[in-house]
N, C-alpha and C. Protein backbone atom coordinates (compact mmCIF):
# COMPACT_ATOMS: atom_id res chain seq x y z
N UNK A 1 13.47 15.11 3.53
CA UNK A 1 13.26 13.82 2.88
C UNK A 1 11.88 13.29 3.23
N UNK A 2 11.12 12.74 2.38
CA UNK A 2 9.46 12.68 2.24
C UNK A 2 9.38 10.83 3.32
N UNK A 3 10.68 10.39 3.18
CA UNK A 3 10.55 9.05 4.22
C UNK A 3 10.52 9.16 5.57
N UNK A 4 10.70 10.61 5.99
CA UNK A 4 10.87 11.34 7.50
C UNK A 4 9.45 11.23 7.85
N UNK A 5 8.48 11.83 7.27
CA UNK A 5 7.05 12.24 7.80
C UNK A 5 6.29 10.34 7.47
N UNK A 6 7.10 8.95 7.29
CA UNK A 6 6.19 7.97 7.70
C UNK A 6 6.98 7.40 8.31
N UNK A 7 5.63 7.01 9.05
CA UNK A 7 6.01 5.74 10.36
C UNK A 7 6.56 4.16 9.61
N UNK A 8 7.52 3.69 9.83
CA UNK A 8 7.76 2.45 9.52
C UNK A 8 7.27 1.69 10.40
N UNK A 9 6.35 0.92 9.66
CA UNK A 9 5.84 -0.27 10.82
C UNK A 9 6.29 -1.92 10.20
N UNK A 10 5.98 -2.66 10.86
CA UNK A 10 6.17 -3.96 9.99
C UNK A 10 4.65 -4.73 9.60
N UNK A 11 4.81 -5.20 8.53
CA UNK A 11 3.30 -5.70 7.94
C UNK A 11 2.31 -6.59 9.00
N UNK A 12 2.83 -6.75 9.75
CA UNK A 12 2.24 -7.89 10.61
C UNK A 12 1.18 -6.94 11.95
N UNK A 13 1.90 -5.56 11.59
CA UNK A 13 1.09 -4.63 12.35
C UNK A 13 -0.49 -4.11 12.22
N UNK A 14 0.04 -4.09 10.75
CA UNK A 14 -1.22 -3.51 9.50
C UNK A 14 -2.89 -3.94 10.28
N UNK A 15 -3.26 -5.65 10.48
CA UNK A 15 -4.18 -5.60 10.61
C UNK A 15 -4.83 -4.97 12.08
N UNK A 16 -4.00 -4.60 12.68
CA UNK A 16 -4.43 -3.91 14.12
C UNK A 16 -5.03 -2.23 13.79
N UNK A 17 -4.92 -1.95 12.82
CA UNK A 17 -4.91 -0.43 12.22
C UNK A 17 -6.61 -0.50 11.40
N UNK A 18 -6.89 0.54 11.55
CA UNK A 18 -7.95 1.51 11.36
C UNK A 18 -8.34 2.30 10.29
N UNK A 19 -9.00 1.90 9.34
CA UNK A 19 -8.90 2.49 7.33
C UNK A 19 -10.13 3.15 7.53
N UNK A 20 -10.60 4.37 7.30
CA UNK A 20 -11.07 5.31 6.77
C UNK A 20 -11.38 5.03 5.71
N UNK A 21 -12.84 5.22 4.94
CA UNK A 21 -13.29 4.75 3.95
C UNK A 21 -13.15 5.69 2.54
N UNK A 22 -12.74 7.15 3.44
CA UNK A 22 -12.44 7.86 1.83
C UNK A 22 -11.26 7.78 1.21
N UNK A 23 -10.91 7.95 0.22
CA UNK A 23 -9.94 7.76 -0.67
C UNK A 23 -8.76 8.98 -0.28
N UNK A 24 -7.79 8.72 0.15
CA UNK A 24 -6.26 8.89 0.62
C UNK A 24 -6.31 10.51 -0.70
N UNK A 25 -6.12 9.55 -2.32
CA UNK A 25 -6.08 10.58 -3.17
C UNK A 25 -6.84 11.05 -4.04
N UNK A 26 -6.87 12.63 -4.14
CA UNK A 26 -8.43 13.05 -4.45
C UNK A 26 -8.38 13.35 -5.97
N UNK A 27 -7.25 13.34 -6.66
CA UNK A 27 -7.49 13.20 -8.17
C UNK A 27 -7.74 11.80 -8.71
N UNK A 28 -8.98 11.33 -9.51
CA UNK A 28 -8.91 10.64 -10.38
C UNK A 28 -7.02 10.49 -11.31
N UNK A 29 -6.83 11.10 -11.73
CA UNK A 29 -5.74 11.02 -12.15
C UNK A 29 -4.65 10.55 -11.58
N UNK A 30 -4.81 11.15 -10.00
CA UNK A 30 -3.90 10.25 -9.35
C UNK A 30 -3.77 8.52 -8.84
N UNK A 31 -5.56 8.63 -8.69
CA UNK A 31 -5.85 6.65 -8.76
C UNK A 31 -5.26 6.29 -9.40
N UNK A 32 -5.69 6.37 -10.67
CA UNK A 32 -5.48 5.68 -11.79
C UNK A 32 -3.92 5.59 -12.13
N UNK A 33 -2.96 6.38 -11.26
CA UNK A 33 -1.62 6.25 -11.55
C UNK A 33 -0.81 5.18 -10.26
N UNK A 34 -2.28 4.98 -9.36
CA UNK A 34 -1.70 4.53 -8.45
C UNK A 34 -2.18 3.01 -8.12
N UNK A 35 -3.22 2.96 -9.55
CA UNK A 35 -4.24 1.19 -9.68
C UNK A 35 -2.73 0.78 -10.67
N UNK A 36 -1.97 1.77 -11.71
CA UNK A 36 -1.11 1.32 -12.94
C UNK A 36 -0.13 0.42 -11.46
N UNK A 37 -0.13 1.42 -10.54
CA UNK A 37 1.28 1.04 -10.23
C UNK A 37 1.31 -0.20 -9.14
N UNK A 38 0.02 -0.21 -8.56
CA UNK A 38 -0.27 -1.73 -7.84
C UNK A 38 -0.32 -3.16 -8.84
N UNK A 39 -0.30 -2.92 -10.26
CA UNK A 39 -0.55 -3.85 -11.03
C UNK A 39 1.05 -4.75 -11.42
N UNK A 40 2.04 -2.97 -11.63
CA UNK A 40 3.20 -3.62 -11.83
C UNK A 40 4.08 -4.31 -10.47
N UNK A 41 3.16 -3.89 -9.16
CA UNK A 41 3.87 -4.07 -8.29
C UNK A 41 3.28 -5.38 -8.01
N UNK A 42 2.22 -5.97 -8.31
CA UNK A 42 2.12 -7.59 -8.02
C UNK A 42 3.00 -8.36 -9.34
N UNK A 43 3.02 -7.56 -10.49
CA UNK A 43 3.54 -8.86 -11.10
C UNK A 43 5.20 -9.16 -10.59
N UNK A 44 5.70 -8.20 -10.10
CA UNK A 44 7.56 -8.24 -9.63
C UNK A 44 7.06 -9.07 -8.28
N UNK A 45 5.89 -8.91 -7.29
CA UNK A 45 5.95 -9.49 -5.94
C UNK A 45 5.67 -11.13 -6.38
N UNK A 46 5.13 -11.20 -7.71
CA UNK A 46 4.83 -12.63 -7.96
C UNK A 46 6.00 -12.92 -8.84
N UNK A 47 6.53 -12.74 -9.77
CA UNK A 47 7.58 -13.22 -10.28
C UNK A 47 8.68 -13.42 -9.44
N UNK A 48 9.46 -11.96 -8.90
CA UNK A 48 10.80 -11.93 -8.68
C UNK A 48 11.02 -11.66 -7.00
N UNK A 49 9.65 -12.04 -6.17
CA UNK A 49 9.75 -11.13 -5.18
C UNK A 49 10.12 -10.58 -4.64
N UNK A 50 10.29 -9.36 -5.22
CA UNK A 50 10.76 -8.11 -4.65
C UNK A 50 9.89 -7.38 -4.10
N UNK A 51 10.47 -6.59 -2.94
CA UNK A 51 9.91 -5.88 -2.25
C UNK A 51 9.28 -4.25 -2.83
N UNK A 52 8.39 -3.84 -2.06
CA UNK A 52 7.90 -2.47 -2.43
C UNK A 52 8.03 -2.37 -1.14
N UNK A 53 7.82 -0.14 -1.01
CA UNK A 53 7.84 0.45 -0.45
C UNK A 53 6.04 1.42 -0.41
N UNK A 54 5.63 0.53 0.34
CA UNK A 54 4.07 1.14 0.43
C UNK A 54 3.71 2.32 0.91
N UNK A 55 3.53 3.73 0.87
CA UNK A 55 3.40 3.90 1.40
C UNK A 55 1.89 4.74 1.82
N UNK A 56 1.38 4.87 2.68
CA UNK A 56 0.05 4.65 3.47
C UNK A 56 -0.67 5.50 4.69
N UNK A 57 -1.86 5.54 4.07
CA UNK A 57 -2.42 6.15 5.91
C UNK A 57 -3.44 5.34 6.42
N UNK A 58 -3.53 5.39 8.18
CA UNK A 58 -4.51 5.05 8.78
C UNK A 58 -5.22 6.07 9.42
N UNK A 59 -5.93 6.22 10.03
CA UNK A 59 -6.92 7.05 11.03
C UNK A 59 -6.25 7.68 11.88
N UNK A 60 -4.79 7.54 12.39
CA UNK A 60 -3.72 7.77 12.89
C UNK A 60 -2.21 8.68 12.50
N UNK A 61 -2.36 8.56 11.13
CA UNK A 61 -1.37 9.45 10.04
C UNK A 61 -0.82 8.49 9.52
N UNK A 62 0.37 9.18 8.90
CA UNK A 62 1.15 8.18 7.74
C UNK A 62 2.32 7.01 8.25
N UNK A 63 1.64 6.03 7.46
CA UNK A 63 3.29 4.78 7.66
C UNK A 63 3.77 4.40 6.41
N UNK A 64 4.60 3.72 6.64
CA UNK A 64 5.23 3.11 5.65
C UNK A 64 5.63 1.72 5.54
N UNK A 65 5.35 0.61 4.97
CA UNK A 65 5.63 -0.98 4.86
C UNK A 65 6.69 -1.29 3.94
N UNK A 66 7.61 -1.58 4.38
CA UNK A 66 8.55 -2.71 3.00
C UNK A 66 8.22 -3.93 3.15
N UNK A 67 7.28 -4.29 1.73
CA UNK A 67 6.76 -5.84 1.53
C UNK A 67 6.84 -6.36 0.36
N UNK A 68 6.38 -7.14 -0.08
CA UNK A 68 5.84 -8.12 -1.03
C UNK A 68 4.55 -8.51 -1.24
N UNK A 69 4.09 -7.62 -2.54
CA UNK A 69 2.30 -7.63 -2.83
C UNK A 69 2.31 -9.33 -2.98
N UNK A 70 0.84 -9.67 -2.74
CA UNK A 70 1.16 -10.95 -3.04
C UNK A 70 -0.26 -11.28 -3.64
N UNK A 71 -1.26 -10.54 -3.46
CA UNK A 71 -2.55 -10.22 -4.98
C UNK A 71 -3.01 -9.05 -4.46
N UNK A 72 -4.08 -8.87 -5.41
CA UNK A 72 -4.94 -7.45 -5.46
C UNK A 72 -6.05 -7.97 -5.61
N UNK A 73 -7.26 -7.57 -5.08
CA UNK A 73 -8.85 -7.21 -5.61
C UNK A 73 -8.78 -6.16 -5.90
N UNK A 74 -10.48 -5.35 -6.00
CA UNK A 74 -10.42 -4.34 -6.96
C UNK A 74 -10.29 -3.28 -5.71
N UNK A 75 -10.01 -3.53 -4.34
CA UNK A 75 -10.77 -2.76 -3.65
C UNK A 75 -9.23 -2.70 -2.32
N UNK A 76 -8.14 -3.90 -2.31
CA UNK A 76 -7.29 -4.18 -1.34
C UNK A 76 -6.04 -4.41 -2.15
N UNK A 77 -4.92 -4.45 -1.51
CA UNK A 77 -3.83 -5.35 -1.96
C UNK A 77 -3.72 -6.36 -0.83
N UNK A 78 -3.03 -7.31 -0.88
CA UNK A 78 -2.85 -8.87 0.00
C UNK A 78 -1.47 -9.37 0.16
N UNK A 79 -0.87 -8.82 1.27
CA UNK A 79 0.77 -8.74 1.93
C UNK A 79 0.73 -10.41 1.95
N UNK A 80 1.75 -10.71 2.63
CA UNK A 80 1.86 -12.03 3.17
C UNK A 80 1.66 -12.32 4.48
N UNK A 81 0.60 -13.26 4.79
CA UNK A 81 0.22 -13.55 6.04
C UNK A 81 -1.19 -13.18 5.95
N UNK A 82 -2.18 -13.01 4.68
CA UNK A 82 -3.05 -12.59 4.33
C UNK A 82 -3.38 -11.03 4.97
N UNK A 83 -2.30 -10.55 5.40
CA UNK A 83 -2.75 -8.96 5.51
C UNK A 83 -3.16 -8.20 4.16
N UNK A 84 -4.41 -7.42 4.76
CA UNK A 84 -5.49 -6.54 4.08
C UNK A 84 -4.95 -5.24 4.15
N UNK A 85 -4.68 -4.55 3.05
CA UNK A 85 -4.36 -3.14 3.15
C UNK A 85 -5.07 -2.34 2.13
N UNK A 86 -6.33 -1.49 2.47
CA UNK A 86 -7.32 -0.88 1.47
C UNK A 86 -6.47 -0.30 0.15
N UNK A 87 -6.62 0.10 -0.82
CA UNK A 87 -5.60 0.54 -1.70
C UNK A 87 -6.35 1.88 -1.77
N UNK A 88 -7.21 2.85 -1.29
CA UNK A 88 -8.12 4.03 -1.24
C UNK A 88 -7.17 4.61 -0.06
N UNK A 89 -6.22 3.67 0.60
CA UNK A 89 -5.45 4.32 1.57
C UNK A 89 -3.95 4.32 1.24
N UNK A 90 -3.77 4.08 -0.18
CA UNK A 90 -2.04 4.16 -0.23
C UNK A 90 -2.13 5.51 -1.28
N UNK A 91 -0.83 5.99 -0.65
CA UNK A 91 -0.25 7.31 -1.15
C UNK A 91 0.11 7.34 -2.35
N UNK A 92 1.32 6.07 -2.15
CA UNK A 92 2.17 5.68 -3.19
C UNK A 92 2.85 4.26 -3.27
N UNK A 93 3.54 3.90 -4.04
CA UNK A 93 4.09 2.53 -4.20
C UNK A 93 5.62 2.90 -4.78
N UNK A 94 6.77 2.09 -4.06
CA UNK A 94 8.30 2.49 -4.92
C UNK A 94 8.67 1.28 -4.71
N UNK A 95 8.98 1.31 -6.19
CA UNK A 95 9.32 -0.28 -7.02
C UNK A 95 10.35 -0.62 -6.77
C-alpha cells in the first residue's frame, strides 16, 4: 500500500521542514495534472472544507498531511495557520 512509504506528520510541522528547489515531478504532464488538481482541491477546501490528502517530499523523504487547502499562489499552497507548502514538492493530492 503506497500510504506505507509516507510519513504522516501534522501540518503544524510543515514549517520546520526543508524544500528543495527542484521539482518533486519531472514530467510536464505530470505538473500540469497536479496544478488541475490543486485548483479543484482549493475550491472543496473553500466551499465545503474538506480535507485532502497531500502528499509530499522534504530534503528528508516522503510525508503525508491530511488538511484543508486554504489558497494557492503560483508557486505554494496555504494550509491553515498560514503554513507554506512549495507545490514543486507535492507528489500528489486525494480528494
Amino acid at each position: 500500500m503506497e500510504d506505507l512509504e509516507y510519513k504522516l506528520i501534522e501540518k503544524e510541522n510543515i514549517a520546520s521542514l526543508h524544500f528543495p528547489q527542484e521539482d518533486i515531478l519531472k514530467s510536464v504532464k505530470l505538473q500540469l495534472e497536479r496544478k488541475s488538481t490543486v485548483e479543484r482541491a482549493i475550491s472543496l477546501g473553500n466551499l465545503e472544507h474538506q480535507k485532502v490528502k497531500i502528499y509530499f517530499s522534504d530534503d528528508a523523504g516522503k510525508k503525508r498531511v491530511d488538511t484543508t487547502i486554504w489558497a494557492v499562489t503560483d508557486t505554494s499552497i496555504v494550509l491553515k495557520q498560514n503554513v507554506i507548502l512549495p507545490i514543486n514538492r507535492i507528489h500528489k493530492l486525494e480528494i
